[in-house]
N, C-alpha and C. Protein backbone atom coordinates (compact mmCIF):
# COMPACT_ATOMS: atom_id res chain seq x y z
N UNK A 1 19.42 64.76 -96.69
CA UNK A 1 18.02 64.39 -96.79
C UNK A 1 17.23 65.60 -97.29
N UNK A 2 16.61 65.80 -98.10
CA UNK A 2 15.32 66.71 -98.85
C UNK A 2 14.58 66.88 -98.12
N UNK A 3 13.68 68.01 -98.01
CA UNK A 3 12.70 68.50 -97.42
C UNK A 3 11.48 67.58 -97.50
N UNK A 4 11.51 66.74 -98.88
CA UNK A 4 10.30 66.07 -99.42
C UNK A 4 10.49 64.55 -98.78
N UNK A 5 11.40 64.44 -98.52
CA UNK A 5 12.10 62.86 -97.88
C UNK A 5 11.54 63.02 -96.33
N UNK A 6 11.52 64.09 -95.87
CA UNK A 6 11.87 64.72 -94.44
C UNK A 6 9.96 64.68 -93.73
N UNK A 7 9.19 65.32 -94.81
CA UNK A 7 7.82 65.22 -95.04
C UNK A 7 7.14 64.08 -95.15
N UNK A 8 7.82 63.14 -95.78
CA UNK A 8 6.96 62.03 -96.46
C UNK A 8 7.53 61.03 -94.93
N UNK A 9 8.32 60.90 -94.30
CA UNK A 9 8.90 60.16 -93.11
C UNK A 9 8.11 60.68 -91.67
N UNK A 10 7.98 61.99 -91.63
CA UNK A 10 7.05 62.30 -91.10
C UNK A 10 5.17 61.78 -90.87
N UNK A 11 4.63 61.34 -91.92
CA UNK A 11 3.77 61.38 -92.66
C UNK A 11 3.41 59.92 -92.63
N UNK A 12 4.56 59.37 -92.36
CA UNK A 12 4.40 57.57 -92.66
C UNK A 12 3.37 56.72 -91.87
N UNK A 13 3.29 57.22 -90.69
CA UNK A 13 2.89 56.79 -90.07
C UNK A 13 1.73 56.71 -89.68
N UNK A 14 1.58 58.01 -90.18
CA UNK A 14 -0.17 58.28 -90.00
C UNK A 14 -1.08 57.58 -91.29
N UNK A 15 -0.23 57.38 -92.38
CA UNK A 15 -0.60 56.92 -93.57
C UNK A 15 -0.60 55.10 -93.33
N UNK A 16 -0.13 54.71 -92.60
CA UNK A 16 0.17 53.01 -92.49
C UNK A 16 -0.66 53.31 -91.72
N UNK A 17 -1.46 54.11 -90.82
CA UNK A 17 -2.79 54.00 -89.70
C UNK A 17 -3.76 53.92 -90.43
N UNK A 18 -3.76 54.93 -91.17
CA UNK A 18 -5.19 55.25 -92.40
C UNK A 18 -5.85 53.76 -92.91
N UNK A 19 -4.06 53.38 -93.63
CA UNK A 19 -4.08 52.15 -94.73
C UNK A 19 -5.12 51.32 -94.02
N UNK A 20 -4.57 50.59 -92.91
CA UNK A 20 -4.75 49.74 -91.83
C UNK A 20 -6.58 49.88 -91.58
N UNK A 21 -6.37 50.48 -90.68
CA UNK A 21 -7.96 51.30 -90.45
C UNK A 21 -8.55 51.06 -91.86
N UNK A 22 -8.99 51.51 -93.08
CA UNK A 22 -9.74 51.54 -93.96
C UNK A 22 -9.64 49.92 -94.55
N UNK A 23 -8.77 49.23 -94.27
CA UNK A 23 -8.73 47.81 -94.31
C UNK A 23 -9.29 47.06 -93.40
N UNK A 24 -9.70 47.78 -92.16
CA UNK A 24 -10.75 46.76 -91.24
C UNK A 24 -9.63 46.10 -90.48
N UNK A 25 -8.19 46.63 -90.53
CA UNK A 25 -7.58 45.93 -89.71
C UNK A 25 -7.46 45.80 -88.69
N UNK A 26 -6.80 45.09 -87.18
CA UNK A 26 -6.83 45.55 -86.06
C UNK A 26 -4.80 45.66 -86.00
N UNK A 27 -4.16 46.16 -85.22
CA UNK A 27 -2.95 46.19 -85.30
C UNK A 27 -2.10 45.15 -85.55
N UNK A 28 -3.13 44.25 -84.67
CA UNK A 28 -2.45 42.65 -84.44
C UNK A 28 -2.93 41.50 -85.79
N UNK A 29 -3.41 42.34 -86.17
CA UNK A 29 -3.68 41.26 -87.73
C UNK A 29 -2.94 41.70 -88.98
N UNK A 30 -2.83 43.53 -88.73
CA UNK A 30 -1.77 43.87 -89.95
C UNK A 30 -0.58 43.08 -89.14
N UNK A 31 0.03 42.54 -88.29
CA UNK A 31 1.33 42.87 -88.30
C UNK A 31 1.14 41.76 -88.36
N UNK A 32 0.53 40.75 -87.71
CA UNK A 32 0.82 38.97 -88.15
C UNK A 32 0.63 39.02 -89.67
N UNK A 33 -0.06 39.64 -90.50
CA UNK A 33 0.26 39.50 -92.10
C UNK A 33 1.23 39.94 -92.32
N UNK A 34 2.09 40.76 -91.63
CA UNK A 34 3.36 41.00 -92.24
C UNK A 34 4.21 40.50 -91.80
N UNK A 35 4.29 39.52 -90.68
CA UNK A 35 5.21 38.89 -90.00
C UNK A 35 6.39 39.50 -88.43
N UNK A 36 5.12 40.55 -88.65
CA UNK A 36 5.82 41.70 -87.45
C UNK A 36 5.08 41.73 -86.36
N UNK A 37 6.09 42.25 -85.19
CA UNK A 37 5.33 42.07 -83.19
C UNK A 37 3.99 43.28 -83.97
N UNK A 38 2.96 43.32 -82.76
CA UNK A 38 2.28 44.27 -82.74
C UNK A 38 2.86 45.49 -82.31
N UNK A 39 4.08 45.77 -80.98
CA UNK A 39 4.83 47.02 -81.48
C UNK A 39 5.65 47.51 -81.89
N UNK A 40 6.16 46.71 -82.72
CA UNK A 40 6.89 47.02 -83.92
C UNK A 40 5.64 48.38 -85.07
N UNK A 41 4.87 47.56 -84.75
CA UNK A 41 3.82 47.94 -86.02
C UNK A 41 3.54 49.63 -84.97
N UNK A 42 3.46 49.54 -84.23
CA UNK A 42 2.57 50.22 -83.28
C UNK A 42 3.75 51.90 -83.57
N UNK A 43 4.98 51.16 -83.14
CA UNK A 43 6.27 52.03 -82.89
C UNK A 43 5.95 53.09 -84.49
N UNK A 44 5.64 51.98 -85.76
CA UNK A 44 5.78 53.12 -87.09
C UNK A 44 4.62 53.70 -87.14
N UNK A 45 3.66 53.62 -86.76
CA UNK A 45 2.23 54.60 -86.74
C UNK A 45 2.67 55.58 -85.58
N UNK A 46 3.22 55.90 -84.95
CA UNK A 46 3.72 57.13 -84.38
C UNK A 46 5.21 57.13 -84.36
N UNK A 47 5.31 56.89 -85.90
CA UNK A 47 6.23 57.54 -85.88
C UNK A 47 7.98 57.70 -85.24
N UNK A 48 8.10 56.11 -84.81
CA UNK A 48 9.06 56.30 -83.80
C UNK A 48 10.14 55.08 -84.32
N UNK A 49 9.62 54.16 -85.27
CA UNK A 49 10.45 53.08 -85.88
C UNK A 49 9.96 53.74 -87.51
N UNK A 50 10.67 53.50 -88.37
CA UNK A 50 11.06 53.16 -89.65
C UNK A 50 11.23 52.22 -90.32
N UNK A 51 10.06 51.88 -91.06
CA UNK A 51 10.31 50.70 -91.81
C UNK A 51 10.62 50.46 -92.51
N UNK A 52 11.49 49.39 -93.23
CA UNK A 52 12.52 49.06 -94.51
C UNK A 52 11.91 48.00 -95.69
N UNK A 53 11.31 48.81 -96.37
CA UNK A 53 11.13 48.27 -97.60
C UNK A 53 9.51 46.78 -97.49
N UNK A 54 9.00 46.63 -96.18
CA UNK A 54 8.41 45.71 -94.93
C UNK A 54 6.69 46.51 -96.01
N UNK A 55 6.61 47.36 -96.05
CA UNK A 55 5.35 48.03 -96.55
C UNK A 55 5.04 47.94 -97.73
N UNK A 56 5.62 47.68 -98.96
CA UNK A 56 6.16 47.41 -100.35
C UNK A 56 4.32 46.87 -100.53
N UNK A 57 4.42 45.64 -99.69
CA UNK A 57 3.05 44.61 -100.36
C UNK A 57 1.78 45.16 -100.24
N UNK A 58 2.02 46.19 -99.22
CA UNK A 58 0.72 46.82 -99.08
C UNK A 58 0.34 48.21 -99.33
C-alpha cells in the first residue's frame, strides 16, 4: 500500500462527513439513499469500515 493510498483511507471519512453535511443530509437519509444501515454509514465517517466502490454515485 502507498503512502498516498494510506492518506487518502485515512481521510475518507471525514470527506463522506463534509460531502453529507454540505448536502443537508442527516446520516439516516444519506444511507437510506444508498441503501445502507445508519451504522454502517456512521462506522466510515470515523473511519472504522471501508467502503467498496458504495460512494462512486456520490
Amino acid at each position: 500500500m502507498t503512502i498516498q493510498t494510506q492518506i487518502a483511507q485515512k481521510t475518507l471519512g471525514a470527506d463522506v462527513r463534509t460531502l453529507r453535511k454540505a448536502r443537508g443530509l442527516t446520516l439516516s437519509q444519506m444511507a437510506e439513499s444508498m441503501g445502507k444501515s445508519v451504522g454502517w454509514l456512521s462506522q466510515v465517517e470515523r473511519d472504522l469500515s471501508t467502503p467498496t466502490g458504495v460512494l462512486n454515485e456520490y
